[in-house]
PDB file of N, CA and C in Angstrom:
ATOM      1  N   UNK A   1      25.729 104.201 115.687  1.00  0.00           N
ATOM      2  CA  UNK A   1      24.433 104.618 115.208  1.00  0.00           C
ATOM      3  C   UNK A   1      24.557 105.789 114.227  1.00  0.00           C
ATOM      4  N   UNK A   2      25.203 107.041 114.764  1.00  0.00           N
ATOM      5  CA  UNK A   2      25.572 107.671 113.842  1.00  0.00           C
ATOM      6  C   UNK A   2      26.209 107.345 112.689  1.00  0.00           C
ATOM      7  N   UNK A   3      27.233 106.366 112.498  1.00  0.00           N
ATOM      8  CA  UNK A   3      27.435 105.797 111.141  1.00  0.00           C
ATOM      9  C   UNK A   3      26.612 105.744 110.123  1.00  0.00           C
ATOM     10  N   UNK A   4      25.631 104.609 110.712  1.00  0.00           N
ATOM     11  CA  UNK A   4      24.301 104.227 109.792  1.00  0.00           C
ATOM     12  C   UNK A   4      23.641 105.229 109.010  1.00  0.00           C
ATOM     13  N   UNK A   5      23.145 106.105 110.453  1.00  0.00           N
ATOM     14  CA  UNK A   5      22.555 107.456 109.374  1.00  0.00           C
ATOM     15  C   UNK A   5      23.346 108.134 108.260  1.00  0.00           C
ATOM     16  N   UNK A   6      24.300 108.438 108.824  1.00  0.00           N
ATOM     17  CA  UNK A   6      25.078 109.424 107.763  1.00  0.00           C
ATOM     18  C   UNK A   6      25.089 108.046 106.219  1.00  0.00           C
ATOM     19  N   UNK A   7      25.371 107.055 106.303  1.00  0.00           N
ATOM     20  CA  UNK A   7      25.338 105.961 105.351  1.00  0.00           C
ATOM     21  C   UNK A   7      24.638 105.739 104.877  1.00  0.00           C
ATOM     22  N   UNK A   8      22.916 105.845 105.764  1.00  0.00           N
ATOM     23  CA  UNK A   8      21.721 105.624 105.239  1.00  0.00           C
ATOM     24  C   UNK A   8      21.918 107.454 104.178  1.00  0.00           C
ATOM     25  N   UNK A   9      22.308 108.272 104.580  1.00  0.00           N
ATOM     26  CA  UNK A   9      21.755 109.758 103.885  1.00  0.00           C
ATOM     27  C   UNK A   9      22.231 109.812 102.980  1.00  0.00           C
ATOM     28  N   UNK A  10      23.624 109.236 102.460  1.00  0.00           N
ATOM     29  CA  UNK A  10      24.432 109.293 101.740  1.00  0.00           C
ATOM     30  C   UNK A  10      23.714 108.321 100.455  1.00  0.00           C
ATOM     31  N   UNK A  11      23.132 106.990 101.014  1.00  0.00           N
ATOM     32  CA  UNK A  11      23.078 106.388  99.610  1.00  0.00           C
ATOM     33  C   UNK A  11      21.838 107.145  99.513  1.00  0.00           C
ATOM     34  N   UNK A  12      20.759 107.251 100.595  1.00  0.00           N
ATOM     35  CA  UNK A  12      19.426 108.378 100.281  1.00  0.00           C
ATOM     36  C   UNK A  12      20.352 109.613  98.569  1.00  0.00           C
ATOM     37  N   UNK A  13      21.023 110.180  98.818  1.00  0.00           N
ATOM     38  CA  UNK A  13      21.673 111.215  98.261  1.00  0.00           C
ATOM     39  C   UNK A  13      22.091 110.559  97.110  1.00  0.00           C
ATOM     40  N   UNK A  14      22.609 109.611  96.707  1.00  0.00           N
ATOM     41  CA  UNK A  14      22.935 108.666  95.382  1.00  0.00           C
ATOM     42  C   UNK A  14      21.505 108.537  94.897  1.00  0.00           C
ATOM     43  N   UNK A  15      20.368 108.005  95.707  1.00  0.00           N
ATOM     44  CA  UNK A  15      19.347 107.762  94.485  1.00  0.00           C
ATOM     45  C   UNK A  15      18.793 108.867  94.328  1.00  0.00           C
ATOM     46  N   UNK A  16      18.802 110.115  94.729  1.00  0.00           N
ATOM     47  CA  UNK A  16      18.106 111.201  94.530  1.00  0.00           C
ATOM     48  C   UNK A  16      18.570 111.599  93.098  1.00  0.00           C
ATOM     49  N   UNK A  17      19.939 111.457  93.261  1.00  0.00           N
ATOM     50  CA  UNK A  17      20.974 112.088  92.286  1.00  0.00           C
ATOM     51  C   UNK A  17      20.531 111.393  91.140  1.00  0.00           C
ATOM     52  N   UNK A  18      19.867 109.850  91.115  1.00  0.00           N
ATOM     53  CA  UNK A  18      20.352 109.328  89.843  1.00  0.00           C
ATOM     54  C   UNK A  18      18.440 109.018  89.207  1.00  0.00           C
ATOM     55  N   UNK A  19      18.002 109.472  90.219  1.00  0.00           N
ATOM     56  CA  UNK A  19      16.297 109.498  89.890  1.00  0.00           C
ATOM     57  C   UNK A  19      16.247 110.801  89.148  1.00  0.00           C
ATOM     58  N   UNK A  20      16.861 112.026  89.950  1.00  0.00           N
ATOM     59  CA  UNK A  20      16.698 113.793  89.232  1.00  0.00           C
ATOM     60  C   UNK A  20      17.031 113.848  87.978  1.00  0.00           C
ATOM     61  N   UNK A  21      18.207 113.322  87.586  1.00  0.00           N
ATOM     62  CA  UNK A  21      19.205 113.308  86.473  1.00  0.00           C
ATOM     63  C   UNK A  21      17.908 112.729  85.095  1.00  0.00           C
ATOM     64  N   UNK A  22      17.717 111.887  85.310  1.00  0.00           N
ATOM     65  CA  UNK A  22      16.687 111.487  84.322  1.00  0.00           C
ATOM     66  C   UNK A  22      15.894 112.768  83.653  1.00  0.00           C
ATOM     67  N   UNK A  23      14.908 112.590  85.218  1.00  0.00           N
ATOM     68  CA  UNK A  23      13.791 113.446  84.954  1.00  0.00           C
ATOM     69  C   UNK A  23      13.556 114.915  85.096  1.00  0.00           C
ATOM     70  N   UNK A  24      15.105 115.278  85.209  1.00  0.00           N
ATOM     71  CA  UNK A  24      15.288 117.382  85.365  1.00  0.00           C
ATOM     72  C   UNK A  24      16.175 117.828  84.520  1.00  0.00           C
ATOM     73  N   UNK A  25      16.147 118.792  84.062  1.00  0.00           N
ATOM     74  CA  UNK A  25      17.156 119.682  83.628  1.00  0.00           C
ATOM     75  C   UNK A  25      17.464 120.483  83.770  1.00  0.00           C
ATOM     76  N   UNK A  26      18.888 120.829  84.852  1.00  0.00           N
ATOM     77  CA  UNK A  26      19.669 122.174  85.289  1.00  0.00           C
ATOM     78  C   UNK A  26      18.404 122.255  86.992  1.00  0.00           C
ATOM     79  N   UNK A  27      17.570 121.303  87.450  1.00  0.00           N
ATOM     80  CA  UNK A  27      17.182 121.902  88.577  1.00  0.00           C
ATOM     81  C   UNK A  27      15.637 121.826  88.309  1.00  0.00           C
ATOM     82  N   UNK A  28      15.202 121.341  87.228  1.00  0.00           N
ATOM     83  CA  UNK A  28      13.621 121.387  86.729  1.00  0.00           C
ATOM     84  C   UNK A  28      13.782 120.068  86.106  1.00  0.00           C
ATOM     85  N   UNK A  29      12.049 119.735  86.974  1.00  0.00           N
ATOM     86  CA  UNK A  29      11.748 118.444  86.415  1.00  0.00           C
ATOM     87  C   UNK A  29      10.767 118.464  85.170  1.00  0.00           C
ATOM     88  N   UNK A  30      10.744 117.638  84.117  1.00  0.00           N
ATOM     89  CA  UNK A  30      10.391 117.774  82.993  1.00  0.00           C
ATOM     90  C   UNK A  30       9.731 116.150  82.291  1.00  0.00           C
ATOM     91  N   UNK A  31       8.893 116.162  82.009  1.00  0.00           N
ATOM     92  CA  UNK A  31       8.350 115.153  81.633  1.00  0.00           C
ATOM     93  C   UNK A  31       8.722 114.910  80.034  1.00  0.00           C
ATOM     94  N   UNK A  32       7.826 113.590  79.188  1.00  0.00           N
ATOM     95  CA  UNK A  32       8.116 113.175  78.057  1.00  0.00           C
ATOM     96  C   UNK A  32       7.363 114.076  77.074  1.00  0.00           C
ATOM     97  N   UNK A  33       8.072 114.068  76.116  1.00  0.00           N
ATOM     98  CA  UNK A  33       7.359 114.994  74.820  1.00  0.00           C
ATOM     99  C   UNK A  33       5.684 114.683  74.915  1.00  0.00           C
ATOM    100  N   UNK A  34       5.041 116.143  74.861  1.00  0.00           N
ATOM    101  CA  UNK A  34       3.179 115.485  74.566  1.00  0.00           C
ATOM    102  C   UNK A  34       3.076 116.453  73.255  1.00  0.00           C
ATOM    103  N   UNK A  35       2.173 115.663  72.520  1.00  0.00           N
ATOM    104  CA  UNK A  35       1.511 116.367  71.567  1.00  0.00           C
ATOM    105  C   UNK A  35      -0.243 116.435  71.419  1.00  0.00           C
ATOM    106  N   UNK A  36      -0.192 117.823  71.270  1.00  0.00           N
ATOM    107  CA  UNK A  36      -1.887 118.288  70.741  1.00  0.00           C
ATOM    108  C   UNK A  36      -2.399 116.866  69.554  1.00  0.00           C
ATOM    109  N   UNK A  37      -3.380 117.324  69.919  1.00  0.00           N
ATOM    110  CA  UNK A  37      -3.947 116.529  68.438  1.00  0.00           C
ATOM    111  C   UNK A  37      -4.495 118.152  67.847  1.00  0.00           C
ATOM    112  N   UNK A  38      -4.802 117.312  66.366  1.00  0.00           N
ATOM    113  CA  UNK A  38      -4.690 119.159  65.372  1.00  0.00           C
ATOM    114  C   UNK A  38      -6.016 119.783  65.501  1.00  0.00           C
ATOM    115  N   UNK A  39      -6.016 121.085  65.964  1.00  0.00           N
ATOM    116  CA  UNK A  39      -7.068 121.976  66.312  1.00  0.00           C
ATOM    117  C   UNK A  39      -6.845 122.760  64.944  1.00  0.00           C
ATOM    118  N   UNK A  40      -8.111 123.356  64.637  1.00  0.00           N
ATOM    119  CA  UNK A  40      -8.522 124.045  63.493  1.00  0.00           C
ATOM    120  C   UNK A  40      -8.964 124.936  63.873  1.00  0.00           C
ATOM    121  N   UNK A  41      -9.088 126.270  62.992  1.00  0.00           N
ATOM    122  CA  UNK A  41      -9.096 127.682  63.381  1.00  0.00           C
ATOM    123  C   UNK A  41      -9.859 128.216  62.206  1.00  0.00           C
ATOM    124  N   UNK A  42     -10.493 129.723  61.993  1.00  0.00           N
ATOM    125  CA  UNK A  42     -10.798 130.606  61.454  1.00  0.00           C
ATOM    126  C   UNK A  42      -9.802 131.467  60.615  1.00  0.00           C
ATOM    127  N   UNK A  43      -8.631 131.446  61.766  1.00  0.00           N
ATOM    128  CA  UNK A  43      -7.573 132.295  61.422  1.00  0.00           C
ATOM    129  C   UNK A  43      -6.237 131.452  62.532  1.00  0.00           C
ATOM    130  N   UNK A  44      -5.058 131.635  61.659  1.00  0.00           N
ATOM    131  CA  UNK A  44      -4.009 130.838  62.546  1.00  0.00           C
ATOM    132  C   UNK A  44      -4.007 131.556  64.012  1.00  0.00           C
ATOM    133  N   UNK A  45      -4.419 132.135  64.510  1.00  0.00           N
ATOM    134  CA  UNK A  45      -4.040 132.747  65.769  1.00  0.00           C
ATOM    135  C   UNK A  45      -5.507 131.967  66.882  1.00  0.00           C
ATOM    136  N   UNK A  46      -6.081 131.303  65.832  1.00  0.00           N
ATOM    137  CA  UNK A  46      -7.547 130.897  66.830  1.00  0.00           C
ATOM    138  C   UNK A  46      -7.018 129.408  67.138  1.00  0.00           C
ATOM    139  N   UNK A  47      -6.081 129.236  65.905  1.00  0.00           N
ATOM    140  CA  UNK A  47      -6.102 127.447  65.702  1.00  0.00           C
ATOM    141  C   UNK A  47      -4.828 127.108  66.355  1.00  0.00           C
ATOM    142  N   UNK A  48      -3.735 128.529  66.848  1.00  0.00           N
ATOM    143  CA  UNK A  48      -2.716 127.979  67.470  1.00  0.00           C
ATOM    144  C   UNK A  48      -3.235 128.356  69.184  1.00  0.00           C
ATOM    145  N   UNK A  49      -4.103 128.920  69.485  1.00  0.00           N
ATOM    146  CA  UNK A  49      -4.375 129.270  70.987  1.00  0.00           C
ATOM    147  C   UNK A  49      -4.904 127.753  70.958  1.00  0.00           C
ATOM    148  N   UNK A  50      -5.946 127.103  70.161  1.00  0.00           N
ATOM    149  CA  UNK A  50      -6.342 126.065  70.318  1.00  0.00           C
ATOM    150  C   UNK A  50      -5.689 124.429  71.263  1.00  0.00           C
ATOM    151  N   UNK A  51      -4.290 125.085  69.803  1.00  0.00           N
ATOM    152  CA  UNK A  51      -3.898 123.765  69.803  1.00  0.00           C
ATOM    153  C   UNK A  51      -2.574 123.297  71.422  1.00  0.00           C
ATOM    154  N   UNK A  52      -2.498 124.873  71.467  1.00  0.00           N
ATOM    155  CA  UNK A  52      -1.572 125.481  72.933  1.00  0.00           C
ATOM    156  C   UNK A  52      -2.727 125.231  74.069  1.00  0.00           C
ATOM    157  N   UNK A  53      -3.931 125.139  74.015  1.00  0.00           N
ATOM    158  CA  UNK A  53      -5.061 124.865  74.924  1.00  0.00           C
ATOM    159  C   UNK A  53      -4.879 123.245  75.498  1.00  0.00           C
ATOM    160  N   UNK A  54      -5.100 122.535  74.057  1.00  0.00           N
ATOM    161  CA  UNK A  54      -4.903 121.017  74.136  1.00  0.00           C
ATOM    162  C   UNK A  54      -3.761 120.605  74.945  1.00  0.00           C
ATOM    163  N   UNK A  55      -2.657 121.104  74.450  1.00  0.00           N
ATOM    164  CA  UNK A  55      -1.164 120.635  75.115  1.00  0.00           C
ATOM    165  C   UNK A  55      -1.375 121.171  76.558  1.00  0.00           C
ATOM    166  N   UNK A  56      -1.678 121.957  76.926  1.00  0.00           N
ATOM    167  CA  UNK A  56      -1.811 122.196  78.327  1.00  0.00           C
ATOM    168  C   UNK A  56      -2.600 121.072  79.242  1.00  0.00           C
ATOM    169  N   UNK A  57      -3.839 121.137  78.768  1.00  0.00           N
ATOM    170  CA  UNK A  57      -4.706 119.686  79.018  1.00  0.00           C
ATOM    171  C   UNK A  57      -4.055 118.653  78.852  1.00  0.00           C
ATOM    172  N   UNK A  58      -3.373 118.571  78.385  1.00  0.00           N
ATOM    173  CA  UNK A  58      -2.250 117.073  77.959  1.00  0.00           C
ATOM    174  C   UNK A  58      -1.594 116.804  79.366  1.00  0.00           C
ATOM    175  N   UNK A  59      -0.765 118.140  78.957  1.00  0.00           N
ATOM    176  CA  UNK A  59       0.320 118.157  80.232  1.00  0.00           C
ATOM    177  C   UNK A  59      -0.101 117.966  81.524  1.00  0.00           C
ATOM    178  N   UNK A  60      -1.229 119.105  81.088  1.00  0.00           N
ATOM    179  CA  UNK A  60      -1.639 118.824  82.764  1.00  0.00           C
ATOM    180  C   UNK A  60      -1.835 117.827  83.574  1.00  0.00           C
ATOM    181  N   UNK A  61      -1.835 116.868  82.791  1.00  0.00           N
ATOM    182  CA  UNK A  61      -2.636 115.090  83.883  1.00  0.00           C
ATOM    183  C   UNK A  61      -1.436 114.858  84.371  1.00  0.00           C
ATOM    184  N   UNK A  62      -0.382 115.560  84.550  1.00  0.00           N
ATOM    185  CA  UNK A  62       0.841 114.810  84.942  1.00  0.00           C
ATOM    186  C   UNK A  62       1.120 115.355  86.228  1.00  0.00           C
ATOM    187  N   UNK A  63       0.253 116.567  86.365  1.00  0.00           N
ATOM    188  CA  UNK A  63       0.218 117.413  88.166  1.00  0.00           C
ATOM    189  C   UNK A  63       0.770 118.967  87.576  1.00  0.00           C
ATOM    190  N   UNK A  64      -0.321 119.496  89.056  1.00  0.00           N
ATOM    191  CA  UNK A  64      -0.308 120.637  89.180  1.00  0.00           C
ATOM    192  C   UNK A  64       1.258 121.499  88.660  1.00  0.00           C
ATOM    193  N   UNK A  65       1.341 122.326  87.230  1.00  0.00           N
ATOM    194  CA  UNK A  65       2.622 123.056  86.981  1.00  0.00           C
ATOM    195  C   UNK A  65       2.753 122.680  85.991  1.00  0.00           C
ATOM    196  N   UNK A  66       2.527 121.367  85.478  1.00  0.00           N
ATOM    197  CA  UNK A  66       2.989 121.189  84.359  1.00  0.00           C
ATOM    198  C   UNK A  66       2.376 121.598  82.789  1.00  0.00           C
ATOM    199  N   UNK A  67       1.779 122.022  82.918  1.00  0.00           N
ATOM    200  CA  UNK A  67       0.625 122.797  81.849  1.00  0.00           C
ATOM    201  C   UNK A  67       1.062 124.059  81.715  1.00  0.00           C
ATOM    202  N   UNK A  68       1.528 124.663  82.166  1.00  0.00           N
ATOM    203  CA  UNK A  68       2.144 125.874  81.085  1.00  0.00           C
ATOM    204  C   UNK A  68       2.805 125.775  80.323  1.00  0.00           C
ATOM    205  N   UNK A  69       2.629 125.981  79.424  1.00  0.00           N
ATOM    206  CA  UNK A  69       2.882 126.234  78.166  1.00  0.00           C
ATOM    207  C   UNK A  69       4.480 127.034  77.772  1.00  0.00           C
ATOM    208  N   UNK A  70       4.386 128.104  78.244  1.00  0.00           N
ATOM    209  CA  UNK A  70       6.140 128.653  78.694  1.00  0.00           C
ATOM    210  C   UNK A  70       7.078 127.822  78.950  1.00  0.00           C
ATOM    211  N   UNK A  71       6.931 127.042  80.180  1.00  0.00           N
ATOM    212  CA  UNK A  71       7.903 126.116  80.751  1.00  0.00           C
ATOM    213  C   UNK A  71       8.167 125.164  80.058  1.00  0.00           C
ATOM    214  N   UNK A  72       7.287 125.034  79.052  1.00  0.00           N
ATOM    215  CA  UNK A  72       8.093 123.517  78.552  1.00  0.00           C
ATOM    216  C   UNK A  72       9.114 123.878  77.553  1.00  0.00           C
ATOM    217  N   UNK A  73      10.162 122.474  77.227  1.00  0.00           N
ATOM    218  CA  UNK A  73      11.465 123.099  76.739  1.00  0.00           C
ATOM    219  C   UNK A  73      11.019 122.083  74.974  1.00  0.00           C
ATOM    220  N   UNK A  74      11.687 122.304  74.685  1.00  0.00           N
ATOM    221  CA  UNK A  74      11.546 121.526  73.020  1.00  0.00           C
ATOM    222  C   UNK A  74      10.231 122.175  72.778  1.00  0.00           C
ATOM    223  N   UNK A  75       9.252 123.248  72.459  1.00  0.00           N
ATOM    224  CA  UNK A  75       8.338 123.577  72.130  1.00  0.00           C
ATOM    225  C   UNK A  75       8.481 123.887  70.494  1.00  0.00           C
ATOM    226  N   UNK A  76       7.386 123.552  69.789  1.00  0.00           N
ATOM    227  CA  UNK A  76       6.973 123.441  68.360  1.00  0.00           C
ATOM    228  C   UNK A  76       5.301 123.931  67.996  1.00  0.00           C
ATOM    229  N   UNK A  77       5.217 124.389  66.795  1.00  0.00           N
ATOM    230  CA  UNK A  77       4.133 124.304  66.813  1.00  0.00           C
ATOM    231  C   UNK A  77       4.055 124.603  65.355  1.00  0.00           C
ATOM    232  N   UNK A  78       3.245 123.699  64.612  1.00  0.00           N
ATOM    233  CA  UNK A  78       2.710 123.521  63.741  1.00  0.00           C
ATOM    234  C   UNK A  78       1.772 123.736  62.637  1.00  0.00           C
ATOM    235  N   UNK A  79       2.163 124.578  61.454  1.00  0.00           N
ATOM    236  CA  UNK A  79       0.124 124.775  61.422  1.00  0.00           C
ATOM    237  C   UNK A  79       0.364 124.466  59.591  1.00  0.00           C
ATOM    238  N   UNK A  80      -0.991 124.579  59.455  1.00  0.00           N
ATOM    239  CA  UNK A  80      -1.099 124.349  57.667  1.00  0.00           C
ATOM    240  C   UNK A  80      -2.665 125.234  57.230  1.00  0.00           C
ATOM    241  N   UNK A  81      -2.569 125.165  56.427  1.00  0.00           N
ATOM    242  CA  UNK A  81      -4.197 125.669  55.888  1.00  0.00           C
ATOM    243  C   UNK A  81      -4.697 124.508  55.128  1.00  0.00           C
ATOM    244  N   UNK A  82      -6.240 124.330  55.064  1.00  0.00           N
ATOM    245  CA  UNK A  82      -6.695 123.707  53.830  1.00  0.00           C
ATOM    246  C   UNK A  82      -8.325 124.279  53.438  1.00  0.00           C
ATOM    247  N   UNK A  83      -8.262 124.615  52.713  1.00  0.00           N
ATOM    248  CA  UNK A  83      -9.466 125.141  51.962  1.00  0.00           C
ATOM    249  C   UNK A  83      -9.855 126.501  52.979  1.00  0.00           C
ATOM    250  N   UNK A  84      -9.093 127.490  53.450  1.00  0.00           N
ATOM    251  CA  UNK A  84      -9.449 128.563  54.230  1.00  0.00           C
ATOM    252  C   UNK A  84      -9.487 128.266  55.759  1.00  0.00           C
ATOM    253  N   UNK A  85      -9.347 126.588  55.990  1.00  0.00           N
ATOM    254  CA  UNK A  85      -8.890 126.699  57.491  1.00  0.00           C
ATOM    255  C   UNK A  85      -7.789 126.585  57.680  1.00  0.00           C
ATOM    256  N   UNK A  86      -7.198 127.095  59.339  1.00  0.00           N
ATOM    257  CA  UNK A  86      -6.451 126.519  60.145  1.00  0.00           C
ATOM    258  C   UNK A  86      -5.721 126.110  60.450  1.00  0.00           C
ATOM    259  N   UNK A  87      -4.878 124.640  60.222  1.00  0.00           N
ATOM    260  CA  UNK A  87      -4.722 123.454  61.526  1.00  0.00           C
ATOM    261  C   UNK A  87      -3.919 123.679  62.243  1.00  0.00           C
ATOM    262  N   UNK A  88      -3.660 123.912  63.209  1.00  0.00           N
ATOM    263  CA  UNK A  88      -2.514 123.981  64.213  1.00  0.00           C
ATOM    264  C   UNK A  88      -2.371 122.108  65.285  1.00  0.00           C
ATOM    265  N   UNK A  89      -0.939 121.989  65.706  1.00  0.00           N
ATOM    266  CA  UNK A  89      -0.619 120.565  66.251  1.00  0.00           C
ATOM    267  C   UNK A  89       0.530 121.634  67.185  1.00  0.00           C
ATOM    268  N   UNK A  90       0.282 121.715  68.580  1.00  0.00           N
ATOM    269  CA  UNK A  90       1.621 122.040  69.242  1.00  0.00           C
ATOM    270  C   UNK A  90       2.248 120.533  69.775  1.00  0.00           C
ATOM    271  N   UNK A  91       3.949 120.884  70.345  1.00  0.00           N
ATOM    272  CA  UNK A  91       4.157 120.053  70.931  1.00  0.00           C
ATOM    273  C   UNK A  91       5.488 120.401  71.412  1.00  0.00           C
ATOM    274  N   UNK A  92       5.491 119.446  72.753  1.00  0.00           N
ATOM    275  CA  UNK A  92       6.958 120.100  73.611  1.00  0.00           C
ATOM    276  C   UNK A  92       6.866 119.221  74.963  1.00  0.00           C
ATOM    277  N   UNK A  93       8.303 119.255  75.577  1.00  0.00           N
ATOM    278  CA  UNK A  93       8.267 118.792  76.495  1.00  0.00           C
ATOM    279  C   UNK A  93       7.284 119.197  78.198  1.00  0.00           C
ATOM    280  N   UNK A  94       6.594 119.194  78.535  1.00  0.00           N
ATOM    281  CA  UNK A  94       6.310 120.310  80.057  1.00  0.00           C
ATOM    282  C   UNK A  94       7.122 119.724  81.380  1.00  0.00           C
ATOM    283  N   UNK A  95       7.609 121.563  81.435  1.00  0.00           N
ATOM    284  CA  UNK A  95       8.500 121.279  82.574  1.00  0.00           C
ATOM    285  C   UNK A  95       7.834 121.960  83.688  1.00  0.00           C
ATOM    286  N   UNK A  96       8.083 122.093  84.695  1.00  0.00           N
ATOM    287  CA  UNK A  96       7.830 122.563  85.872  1.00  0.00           C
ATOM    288  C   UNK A  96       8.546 123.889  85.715  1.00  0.00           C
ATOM    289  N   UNK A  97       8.516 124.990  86.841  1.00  0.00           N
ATOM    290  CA  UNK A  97       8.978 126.127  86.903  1.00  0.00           C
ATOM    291  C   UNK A  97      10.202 125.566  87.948  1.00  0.00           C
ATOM    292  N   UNK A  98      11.119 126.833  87.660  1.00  0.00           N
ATOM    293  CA  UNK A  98      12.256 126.415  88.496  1.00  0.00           C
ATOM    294  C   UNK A  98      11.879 126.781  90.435  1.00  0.00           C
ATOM    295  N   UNK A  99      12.514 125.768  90.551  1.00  0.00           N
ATOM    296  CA  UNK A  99      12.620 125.186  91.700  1.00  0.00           C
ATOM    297  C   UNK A  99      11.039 124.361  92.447  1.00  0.00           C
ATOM    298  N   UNK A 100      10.216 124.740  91.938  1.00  0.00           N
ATOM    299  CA  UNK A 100       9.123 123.755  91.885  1.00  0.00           C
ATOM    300  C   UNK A 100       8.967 122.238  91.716  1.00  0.00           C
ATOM    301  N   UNK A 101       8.376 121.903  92.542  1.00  0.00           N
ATOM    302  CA  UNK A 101       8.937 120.012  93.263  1.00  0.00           C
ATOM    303  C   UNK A 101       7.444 119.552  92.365  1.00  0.00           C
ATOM    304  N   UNK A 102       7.712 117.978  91.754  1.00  0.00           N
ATOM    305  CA  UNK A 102       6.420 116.959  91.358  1.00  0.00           C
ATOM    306  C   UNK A 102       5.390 117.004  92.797  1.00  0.00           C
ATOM    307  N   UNK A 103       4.281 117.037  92.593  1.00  0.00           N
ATOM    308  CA  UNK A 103       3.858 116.808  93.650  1.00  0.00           C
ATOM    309  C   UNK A 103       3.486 115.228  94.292  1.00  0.00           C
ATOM    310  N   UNK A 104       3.937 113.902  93.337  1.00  0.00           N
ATOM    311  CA  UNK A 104       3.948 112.704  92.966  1.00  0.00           C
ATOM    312  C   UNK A 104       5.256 112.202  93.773  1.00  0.00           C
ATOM    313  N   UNK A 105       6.377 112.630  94.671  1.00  0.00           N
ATOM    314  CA  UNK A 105       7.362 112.266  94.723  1.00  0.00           C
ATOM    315  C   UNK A 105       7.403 111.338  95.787  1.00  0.00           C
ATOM    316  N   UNK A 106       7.678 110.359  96.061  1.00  0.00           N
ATOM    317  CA  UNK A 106       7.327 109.662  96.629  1.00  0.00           C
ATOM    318  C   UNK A 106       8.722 109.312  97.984  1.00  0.00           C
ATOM    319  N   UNK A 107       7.981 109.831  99.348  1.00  0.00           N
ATOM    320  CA  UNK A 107       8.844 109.348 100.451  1.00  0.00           C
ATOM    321  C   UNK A 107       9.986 108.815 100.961  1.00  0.00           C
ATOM    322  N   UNK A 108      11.177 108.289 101.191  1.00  0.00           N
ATOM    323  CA  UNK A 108      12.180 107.178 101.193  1.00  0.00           C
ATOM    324  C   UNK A 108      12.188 108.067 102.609  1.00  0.00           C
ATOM    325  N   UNK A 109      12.177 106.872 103.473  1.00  0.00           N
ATOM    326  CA  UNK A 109      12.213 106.809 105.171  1.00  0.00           C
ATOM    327  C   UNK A 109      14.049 106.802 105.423  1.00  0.00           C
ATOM    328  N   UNK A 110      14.184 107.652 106.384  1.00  0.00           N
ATOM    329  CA  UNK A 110      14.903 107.492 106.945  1.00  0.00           C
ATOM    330  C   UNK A 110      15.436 106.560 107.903  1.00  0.00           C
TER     331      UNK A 110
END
C-alpha cells in the first residue's frame, strides 16, 4: 500500500512539475501577454494612468493578484500625441506576486 502512495505522489509531483513550468517563472505564475486598448489623455501622465487602469481590468479577469501592474514581467507602454492629445496602449505579461498560488488550481486526489 505504501508503494502506491509514494508512486501515486511521485507521478502527482511530475505533473505539477510539468503544468508549473509552463505557466511560472522562477516560482510565479504568470499568464499570456494582455493589452490595453488606447486610452487618451490631456497630458501623457493622465493617458498612461489610463491606459495602466485598462490593463489591470484586463488582467484582472484572470483572478484575484493578477492586476497589478508591478508584477507583471514584459511590461511596455506606449504613447503618441495627435493634435494635443494623449494616446497611451500599455501591455505586459500579469504575474502573480511571489509565492502567491492561482486561485483556479484545480485538485488531483490522492
Amino acid at each position: 500500500m505504501r508503494v502506491g502512495i509514494a508512486m501515486k505522489r511521485a507521478g502527482l509531483s511530475a505533473l505539477l512539475t510539468i503544468g508549473m513550468s509552463a505557466s511560472s517563472e522562477a516560482g510565479r505564475f504568470c499568464g499570456d501577454p494582455i493589452e490595453s486598448g488606447t486610452s487618451s489623455g490631456t497630458t501623457q501622465e493622465e493617458a498612461l494612468t489610463a491606459a495602466q487602469q485598462w490593463w489591470s481590468s484586463r488582467a484582472g479577469a484572470l483572478g484575484r493578484g493578477y492586476e497589478n501592474w508591478d508584477n507583471a514581467d514584459q511590461r511596455a507602454l506606449e504613447c503618441s500625441t495627435d493634435n494635443g492629445t494623449f494616446q497611451c496602449k500599455a501591455t505586459g505579461r500579469p504575474c502573480l506576486p511571489n509565492g502567491m498560488l492561482p486561485e483556479n488550481v484545480p485538485s488531483i486526489p490522492m
